[in-house]
Protein backbone atom coordinates (compact mmCIF):
# COMPACT_ATOMS: atom_id res chain seq x y z
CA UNK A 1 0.00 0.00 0.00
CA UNK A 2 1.46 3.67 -0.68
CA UNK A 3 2.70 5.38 2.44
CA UNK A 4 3.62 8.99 3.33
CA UNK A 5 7.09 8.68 4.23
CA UNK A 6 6.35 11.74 6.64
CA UNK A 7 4.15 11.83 9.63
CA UNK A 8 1.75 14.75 9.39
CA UNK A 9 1.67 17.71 11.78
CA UNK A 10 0.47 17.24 15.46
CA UNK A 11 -1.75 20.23 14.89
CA UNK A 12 -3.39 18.54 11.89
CA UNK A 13 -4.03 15.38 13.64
CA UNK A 14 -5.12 17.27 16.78
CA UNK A 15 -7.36 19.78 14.32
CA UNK A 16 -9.07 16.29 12.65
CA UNK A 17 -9.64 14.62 15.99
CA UNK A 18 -11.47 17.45 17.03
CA UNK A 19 -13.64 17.63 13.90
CA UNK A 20 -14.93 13.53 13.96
CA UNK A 21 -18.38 13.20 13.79
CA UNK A 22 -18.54 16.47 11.53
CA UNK A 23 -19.21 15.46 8.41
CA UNK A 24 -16.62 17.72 7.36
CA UNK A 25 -13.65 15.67 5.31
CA UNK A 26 -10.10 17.28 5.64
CA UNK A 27 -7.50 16.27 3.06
CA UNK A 28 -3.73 16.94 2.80
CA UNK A 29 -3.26 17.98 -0.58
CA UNK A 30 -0.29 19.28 -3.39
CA UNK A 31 3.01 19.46 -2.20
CA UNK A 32 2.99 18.57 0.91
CA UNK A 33 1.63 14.98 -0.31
CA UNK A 34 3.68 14.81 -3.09
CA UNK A 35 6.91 15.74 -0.84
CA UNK A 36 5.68 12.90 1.52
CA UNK A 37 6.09 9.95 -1.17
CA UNK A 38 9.33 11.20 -2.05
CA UNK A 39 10.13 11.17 1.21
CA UNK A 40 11.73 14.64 1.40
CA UNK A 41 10.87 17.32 4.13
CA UNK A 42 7.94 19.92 2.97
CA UNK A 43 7.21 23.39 4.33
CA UNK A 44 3.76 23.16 2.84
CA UNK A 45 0.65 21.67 4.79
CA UNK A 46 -1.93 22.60 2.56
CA UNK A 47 -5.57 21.40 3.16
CA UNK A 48 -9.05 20.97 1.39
CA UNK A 49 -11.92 20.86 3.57
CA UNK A 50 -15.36 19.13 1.88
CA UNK A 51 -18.84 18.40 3.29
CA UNK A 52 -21.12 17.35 1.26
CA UNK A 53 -24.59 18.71 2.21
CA UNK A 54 -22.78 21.94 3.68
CA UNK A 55 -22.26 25.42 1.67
CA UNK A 56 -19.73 27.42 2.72
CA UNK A 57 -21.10 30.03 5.14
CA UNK A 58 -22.82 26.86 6.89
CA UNK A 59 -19.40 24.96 6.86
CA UNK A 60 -17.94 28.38 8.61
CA UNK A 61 -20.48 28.53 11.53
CA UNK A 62 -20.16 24.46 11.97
CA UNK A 63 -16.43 25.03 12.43
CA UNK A 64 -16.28 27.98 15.00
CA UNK A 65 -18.63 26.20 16.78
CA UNK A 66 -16.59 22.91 16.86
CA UNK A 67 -13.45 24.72 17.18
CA UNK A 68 -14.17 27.19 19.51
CA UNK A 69 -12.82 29.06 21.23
CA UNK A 70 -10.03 28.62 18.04
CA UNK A 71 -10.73 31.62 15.85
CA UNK A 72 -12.14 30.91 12.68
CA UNK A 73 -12.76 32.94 9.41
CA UNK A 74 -12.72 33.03 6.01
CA UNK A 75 -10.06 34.63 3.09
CA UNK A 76 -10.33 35.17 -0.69
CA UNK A 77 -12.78 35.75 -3.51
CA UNK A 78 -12.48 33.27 -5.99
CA UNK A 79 -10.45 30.43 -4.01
CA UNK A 80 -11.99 30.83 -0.58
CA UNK A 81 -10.27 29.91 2.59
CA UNK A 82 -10.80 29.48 5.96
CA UNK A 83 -8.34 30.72 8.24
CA UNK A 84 -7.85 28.92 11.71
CA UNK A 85 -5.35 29.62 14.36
CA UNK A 86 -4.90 25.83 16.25
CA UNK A 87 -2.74 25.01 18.59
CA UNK A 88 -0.50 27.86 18.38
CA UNK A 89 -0.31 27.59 14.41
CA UNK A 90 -2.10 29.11 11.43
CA UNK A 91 -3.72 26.62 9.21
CA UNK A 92 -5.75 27.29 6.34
CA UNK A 93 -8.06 25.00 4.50
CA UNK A 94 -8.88 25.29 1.27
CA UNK A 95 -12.46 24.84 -0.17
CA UNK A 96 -12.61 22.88 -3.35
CA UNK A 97 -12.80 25.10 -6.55
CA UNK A 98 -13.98 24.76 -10.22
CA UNK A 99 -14.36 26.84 -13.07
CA UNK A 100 -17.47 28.15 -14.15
CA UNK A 101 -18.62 29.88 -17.17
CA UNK A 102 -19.25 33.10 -14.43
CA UNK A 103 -15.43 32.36 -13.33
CA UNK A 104 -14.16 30.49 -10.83
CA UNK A 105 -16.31 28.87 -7.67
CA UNK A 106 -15.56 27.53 -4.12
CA UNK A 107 -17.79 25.64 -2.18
CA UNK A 108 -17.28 22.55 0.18
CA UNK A 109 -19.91 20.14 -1.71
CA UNK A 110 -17.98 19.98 -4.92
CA UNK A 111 -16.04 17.41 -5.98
CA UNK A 112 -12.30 16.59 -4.93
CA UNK A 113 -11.50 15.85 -8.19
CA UNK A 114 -12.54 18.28 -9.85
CA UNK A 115 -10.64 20.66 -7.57
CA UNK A 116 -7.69 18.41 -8.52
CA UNK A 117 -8.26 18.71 -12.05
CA UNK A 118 -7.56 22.77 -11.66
CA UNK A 119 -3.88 22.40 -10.03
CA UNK A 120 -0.59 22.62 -12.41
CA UNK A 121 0.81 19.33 -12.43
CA UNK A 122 0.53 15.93 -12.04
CA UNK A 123 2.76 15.76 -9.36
CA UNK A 124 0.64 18.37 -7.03
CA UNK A 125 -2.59 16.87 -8.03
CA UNK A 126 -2.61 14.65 -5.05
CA UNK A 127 -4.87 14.15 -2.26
CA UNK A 128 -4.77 11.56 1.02
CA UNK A 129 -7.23 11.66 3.51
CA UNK A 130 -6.90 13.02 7.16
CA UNK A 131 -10.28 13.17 8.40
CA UNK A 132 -13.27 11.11 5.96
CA UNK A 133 -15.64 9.71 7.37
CA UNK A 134 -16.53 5.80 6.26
CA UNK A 135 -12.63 5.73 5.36
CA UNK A 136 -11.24 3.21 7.24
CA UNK A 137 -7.47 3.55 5.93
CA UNK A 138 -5.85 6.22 4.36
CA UNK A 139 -5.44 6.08 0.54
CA UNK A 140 -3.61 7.90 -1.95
CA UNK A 141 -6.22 10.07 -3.89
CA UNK A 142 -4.18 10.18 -7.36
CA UNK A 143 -6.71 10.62 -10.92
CA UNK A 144 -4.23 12.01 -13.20
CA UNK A 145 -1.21 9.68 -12.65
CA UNK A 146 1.10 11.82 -10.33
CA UNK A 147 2.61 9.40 -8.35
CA UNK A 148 3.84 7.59 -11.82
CA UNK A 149 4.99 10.66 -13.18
CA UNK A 150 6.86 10.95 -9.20
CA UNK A 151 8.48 7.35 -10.31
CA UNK A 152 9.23 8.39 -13.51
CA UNK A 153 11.45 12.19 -12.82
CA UNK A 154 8.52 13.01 -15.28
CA UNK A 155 6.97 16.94 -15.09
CA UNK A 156 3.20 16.69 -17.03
CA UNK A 157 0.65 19.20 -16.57
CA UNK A 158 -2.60 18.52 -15.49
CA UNK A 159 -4.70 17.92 -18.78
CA UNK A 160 -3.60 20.70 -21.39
CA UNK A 161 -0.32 22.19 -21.00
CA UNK A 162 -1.31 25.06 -22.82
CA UNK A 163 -4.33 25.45 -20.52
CA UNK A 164 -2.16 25.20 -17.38
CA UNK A 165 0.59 27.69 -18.48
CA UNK A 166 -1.61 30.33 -20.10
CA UNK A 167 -3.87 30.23 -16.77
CA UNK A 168 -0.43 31.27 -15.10
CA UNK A 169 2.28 31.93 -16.87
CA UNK A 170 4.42 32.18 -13.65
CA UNK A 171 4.25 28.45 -14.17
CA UNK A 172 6.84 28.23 -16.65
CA UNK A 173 9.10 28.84 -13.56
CA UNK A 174 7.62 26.22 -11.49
CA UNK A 175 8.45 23.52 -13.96
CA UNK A 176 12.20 25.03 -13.78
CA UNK A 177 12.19 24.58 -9.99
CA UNK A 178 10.86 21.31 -10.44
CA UNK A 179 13.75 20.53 -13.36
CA UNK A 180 15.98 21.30 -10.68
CA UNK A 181 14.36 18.81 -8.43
CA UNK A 182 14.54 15.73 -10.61
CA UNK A 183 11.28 16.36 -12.38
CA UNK A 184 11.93 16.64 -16.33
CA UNK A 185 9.37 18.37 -18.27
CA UNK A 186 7.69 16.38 -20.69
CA UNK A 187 7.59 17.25 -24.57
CA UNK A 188 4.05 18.87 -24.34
CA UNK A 189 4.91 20.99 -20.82
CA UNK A 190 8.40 22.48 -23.16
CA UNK A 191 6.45 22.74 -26.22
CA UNK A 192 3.74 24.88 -24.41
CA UNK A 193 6.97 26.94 -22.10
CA UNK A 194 8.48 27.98 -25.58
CA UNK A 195 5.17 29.14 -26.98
CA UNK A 196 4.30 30.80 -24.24
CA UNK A 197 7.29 32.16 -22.44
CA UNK A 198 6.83 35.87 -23.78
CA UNK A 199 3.62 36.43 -21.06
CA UNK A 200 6.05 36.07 -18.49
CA UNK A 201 6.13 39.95 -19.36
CA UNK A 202 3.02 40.15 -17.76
CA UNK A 203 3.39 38.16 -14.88
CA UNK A 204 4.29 40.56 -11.36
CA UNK A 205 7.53 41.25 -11.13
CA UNK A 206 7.72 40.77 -7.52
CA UNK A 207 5.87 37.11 -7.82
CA UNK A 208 9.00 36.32 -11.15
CA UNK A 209 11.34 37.13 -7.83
CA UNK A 210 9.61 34.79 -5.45
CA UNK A 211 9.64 31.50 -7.87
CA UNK A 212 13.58 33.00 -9.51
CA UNK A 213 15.05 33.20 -5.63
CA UNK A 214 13.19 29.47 -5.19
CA UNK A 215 14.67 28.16 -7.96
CA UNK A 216 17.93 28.25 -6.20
CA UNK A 217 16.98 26.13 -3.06
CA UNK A 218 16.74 23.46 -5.35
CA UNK A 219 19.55 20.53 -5.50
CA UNK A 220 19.78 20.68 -9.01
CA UNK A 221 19.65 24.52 -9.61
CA UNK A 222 21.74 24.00 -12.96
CA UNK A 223 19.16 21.88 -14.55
CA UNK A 224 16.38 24.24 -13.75
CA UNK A 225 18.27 27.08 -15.31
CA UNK A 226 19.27 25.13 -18.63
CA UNK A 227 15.45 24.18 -19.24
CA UNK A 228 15.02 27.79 -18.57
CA UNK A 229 17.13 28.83 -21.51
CA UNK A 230 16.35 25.66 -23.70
CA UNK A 231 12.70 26.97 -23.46
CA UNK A 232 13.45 30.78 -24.29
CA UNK A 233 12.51 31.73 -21.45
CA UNK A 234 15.76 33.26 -19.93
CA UNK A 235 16.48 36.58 -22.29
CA UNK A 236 12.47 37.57 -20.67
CA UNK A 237 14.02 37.28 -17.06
CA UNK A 238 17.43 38.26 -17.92
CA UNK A 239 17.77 40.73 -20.69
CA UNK A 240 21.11 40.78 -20.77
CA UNK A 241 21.25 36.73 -21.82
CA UNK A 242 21.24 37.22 -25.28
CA UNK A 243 24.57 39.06 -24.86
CA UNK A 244 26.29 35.94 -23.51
CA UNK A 245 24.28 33.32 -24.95
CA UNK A 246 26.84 31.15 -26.82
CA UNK A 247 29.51 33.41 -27.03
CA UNK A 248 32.62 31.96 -27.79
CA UNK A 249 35.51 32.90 -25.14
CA UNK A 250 38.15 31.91 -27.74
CA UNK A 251 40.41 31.27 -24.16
CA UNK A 252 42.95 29.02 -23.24
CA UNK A 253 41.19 28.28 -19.91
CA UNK A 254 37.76 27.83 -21.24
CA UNK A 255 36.36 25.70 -23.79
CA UNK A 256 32.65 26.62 -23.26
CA UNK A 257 31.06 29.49 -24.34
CA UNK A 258 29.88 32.10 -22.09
CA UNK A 259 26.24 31.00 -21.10
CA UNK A 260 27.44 27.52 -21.27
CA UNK A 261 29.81 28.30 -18.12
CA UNK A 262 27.68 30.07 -15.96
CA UNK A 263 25.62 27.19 -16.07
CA UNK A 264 28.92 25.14 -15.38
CA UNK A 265 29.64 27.25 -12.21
CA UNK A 266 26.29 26.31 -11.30
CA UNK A 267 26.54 23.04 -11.47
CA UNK A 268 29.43 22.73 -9.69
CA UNK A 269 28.04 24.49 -6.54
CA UNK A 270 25.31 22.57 -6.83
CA UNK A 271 27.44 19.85 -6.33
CA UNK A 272 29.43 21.77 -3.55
CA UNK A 273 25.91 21.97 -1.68
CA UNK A 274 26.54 25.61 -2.10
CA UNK A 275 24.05 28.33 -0.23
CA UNK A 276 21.44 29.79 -2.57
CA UNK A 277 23.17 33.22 -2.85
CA UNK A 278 26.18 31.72 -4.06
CA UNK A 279 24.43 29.64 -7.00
CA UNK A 280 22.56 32.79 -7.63
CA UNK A 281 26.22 34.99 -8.19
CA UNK A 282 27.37 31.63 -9.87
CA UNK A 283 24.66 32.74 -12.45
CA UNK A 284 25.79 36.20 -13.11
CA UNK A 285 29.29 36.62 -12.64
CA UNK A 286 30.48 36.35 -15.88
CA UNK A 287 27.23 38.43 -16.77
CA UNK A 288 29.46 41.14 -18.51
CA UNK A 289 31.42 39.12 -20.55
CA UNK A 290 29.25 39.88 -23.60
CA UNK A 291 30.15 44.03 -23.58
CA UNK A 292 33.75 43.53 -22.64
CA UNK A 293 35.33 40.87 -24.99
CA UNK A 294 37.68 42.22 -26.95
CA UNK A 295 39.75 40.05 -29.89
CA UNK A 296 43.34 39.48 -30.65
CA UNK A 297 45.68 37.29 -32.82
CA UNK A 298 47.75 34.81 -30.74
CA UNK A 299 50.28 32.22 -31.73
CA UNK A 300 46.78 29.54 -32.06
CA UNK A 301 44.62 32.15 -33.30
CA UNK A 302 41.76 34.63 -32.45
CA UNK A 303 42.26 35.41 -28.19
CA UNK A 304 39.37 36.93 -26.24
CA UNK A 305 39.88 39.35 -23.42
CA UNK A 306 37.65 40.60 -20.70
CA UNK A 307 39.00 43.58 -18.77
CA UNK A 308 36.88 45.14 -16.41
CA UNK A 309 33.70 42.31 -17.05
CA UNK A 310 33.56 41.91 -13.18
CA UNK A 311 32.80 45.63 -12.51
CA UNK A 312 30.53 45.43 -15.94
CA UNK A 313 28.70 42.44 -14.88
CA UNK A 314 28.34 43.55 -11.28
CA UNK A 315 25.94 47.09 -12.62
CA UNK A 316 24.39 44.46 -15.38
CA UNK A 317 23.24 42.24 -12.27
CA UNK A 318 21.96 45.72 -10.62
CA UNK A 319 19.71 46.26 -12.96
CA UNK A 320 18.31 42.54 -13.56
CA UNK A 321 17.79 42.52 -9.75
CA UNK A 322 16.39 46.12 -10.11
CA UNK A 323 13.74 44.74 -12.37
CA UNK A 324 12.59 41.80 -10.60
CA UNK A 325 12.19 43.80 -7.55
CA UNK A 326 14.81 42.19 -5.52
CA UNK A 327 15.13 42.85 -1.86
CA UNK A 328 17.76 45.43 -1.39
CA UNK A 329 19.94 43.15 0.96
CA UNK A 330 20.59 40.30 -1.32
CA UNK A 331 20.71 42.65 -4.28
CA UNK A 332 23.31 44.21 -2.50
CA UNK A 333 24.99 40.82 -1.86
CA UNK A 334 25.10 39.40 -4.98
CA UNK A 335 26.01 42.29 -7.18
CA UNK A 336 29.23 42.46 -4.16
CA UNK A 337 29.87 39.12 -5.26
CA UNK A 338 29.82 39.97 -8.86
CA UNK A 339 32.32 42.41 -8.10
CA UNK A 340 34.71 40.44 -6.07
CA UNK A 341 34.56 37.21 -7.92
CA UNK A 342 37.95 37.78 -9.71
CA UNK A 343 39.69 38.64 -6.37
CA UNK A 344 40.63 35.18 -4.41
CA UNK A 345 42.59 34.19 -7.43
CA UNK A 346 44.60 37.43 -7.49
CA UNK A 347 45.75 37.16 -3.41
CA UNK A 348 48.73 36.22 -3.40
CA UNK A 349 50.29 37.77 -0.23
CA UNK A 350 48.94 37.97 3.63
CA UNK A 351 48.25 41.80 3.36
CA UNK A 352 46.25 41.48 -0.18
CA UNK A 353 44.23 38.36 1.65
CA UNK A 354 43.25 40.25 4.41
CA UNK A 355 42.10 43.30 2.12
CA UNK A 356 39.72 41.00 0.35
CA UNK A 357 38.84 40.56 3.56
CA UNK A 358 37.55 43.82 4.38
CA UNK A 359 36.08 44.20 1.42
CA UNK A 360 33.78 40.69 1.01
CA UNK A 361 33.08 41.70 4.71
CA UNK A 362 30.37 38.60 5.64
CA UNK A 363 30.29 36.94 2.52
CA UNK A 364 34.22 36.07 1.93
CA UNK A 365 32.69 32.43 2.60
CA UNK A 366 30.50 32.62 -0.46
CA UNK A 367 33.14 34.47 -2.09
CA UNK A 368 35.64 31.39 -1.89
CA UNK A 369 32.79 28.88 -2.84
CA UNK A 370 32.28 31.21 -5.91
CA UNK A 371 35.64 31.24 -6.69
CA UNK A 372 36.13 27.45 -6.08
CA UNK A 373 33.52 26.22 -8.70
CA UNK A 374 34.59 29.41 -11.25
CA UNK A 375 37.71 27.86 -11.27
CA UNK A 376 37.19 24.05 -11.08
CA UNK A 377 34.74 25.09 -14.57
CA UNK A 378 38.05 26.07 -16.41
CA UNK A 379 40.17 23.90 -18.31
CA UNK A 380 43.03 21.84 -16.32
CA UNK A 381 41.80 22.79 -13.28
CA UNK A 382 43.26 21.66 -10.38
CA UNK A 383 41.19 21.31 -7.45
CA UNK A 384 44.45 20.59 -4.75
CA UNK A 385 45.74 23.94 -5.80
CA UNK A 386 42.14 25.97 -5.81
CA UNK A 387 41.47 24.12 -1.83
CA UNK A 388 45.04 25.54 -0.93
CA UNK A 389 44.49 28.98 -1.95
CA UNK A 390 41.19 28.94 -0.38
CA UNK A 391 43.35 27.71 2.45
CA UNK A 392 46.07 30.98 2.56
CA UNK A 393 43.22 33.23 2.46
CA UNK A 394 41.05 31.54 5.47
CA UNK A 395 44.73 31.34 6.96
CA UNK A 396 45.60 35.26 6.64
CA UNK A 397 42.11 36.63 8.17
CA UNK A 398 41.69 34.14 10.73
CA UNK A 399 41.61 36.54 13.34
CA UNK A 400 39.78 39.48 11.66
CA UNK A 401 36.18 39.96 11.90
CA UNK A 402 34.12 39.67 8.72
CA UNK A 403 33.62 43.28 7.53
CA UNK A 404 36.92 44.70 9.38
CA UNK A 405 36.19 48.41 9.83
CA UNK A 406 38.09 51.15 12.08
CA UNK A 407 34.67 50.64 14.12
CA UNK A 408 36.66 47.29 15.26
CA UNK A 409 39.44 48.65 16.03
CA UNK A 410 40.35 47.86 19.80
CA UNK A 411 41.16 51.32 20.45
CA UNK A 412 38.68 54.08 21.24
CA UNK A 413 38.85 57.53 19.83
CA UNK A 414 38.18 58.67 23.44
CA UNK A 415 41.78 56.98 23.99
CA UNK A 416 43.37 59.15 21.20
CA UNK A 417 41.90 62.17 22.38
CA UNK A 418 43.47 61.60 25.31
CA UNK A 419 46.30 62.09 23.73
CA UNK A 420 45.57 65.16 22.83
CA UNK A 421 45.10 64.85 19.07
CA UNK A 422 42.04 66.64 17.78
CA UNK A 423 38.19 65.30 16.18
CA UNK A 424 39.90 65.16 12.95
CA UNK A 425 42.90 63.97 13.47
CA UNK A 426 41.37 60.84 15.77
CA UNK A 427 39.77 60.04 12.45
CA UNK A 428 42.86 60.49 10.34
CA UNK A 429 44.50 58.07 13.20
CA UNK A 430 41.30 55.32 13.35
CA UNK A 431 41.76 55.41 9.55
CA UNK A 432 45.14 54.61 9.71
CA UNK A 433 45.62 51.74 12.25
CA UNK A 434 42.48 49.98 10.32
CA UNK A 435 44.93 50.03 7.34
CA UNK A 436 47.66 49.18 9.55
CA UNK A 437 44.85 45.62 11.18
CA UNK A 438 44.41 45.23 7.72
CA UNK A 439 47.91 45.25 5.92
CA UNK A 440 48.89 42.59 8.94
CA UNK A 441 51.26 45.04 9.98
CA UNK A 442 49.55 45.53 13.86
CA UNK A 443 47.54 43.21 15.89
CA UNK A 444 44.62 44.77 16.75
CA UNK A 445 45.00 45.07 20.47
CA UNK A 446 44.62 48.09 22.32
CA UNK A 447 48.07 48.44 24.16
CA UNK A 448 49.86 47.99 20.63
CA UNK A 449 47.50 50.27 18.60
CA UNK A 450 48.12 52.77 21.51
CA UNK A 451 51.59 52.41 21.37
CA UNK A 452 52.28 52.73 18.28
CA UNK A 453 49.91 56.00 18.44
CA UNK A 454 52.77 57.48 20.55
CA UNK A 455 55.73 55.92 18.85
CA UNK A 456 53.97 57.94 15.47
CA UNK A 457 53.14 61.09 17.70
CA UNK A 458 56.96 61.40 18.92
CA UNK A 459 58.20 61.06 15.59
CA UNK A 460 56.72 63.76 14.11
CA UNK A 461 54.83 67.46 14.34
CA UNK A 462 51.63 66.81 16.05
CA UNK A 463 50.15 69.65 13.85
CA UNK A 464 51.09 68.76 10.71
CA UNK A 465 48.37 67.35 8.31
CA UNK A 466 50.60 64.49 7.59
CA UNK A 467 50.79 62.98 11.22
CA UNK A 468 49.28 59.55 10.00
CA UNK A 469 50.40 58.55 7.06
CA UNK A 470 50.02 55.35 5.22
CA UNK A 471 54.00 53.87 6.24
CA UNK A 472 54.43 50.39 7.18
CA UNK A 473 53.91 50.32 11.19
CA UNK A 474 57.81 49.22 12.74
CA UNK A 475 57.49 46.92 15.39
């Protein structure tokens, strides 16, 4: 018999305890179900709630009286839901909709399967039974072949694919998510993407955001992506795709073109069992390769350059995460990582390490994971010699806090005043020992900042404008 590899919630056992004897039938239903026969952990717990000879407003007064003193009430227009706070947790159940020639419709006596019939895919049009009365085991509720298509790593939309996708279009981006679960889209599902891919114009940007960002929580982010492009579907999310879509790099150290790579990096931090924001700036750093390749003859012919693509690719990223509506934190963090992703390769002293440092601030991490699966996509690489310089930088800033700034310093600019310099020149000073942290050339401990305040102080004119200047500390 099919299981759920997943017991369900306390509070939705508790919840359909409390509602025997009802009438009412509760079902677990979509992902949460379809999560459960993989076996994998859901977040989602969402429910359909029938009765038969109930309508809704009836249903809603039978509840709050069964439930009480649990507040219960109701959500939504055309997909109603009732809203009930149990056991410390919101849960909302669903009433089962169809579509009517005056739109859509929500009542508890309709069918389950014809709610079924409405979802996107196979895969989420599954039902098992919580609370039904006359139901004397639980049984998988499955009328369009889901848990097949589960067996299978098939994607198939519920009935037409056109249908499904032109109802939503933000669906096109569900089936990537699900590509980059182990779900491959079917020849009708990619047929209907491609034809359909320009209304993801007219889909919120905000909601493109939501399912983009989600895409990356996925094991297989790569695969997601390349059905993505396969499908058309990236130049309407990333404008700037077309610029790098197979352009050759005509490099020594690469062999695949330039979209072909980013998905490469990708891949490889997908293996890595990278964070999310690191797959994401996997995706775009090499997004300004296609305005800053440049062509000369070498000894085995044509040789591409890229100077500057990092700082190019970093405002190209801006403006994609600009138009999806990003948050302003991780826009901030990946277009940083953008910047920096040449920089762990360069380091090749303590000093330079430790300035990288400073300037990742709490994403160095990311920063070397970047770097790590940028490098293991080139050609020869050698992943000994990418772990040890990883290695030397982790080494050099050890003992500096992520995001070094003077405000770190272990020496207060009450301390310097002290000393009789003046507002300004306590800044000049704080300035200038957070170089001196940084360069490795003082540890940052207040007796040794403060003595080599002094040691700077007796060696020249208090007054001058020069006082601190940027001079290797002598210990």
């Amino acid at each position: 018999m099919t299981k759920l590899l997943f017991a369900p919630a306390r509070e939705l056992l508790s919840l359909c305890r409390t509602l025997e004897g009802s009438g009412c039938e509760v079902y677990l239903v979509g992902g949460a179900v379809r999560d459960g026969l993989r076996g994998m952990p859901s977040q989602d717990h969402d429910l359909l709630v029938r009765h038969p000879h109930l309508s809704a407003p009836e249903l809603l007064t039978q509840l709050r009286e069964r439930l009480a003193p649990a507040p219960v009430f109701e959500v939504g227009a055309a997909f109603k839901v009732l809203k009930v706070r149990w056991e410390g947790e919101w849960l909302d159940l669903a009433l089962p909709s169809q579509q009517t020639d005056g739109g859509w419709q929500s009542d508890p006596r309709l069918p389950l399967q014809g709610d079924l019939a409405r979802r996107d895919f196979t895969v989420n049009a599954l039902a098992w039974p919580l609370c039904v009365p006359a139901v004397d085991a639980p049984k998988l509720i499955d009328p369009f072949g889901g848990q097949d298509d589960l067996r299978a790593g098939r994607l198939r939309a519920v009935g037409s694919a056109l249908d499904r996708l032109n109802e939503d279009p933000l669906r096109i981006l569900r089936a990537a998510r699900f590509a980059a679960q182990g779900l491959h889209p079917d020849a009708e599902l990619s047929a209907a993407a491609r034809q359909l891919a320009p209304r993801l114009t007219k889909v919120a940007p905000e909601r493109l955001w939501q399912e983009w960002t989600r895409l990356f929580t996925a094991p297989r982010s790569a695969q997601g992506l390349r059905w993505l492009a396969e499908v058309g579907a990236m130049p309407l999310l990333v404008p700037f795709w077309p610029e790098v879509d197979g352009l050759e790099q005509h490099s020594p150290y690469h062999a695949q073109t330039v979209s072909d790579h980013l998905l490469s990096v990708v891949g490889e931090l997908d293996r890595m069992g990278a964070a999310p924001l690191t797959k994401q700036a996997g995706f775009f750093h090499d997004l300004g390769k296609g305005r800053t390749r440049t062509l000369s003859a070498g000894p085995h012919g044509l040789c591409g350059h890229f100077y500057g693509h990092e700082k190019v690719g970093a405002e190209l990223t801006r403006q994609v995460l600009d138009r999806l509506r990003a948050d302003h934190r991780r826009s901030r963090e990946l277009v940083t990582l953008v910047r920096l992703h040449m920089r762990p390769g360069q380091v090749q002293t303590r000093a330079a390490a430790r300035r990288l440092a400073a300037a990742a601030g709490n994403l160095l991490e990311p920063l070397l994971d970047l770097y790590a699966a940028d490098r293991l996509a080139h050609i020869g690489a050698n992943p000994e010699q990418i772990a040890a310089q990883q290695g030397r930088i982790r080494a050099a800033t050890a003992d500096l806090p992520r995001g070094f700034t003077q405000h770190d310093l272990a020496l207060s600019g009450h301390a310097l005043l002290e000393l009789g310099l003046s507002p300004q020149q306590v800044g000049q000073a704080k300035r200038w020992l957070t170089g001196q942290v940084l360069e490795g050339n003082l540890p940052n401990q207040s007796a040794e900042l403060l003595e080599r305040v002094k040691i700077q102080l007796s060696q020249t004119n208090k007054a001058c404008s020069t006082l601190f200047s940027n001079e290797k500390a002598k210990h």
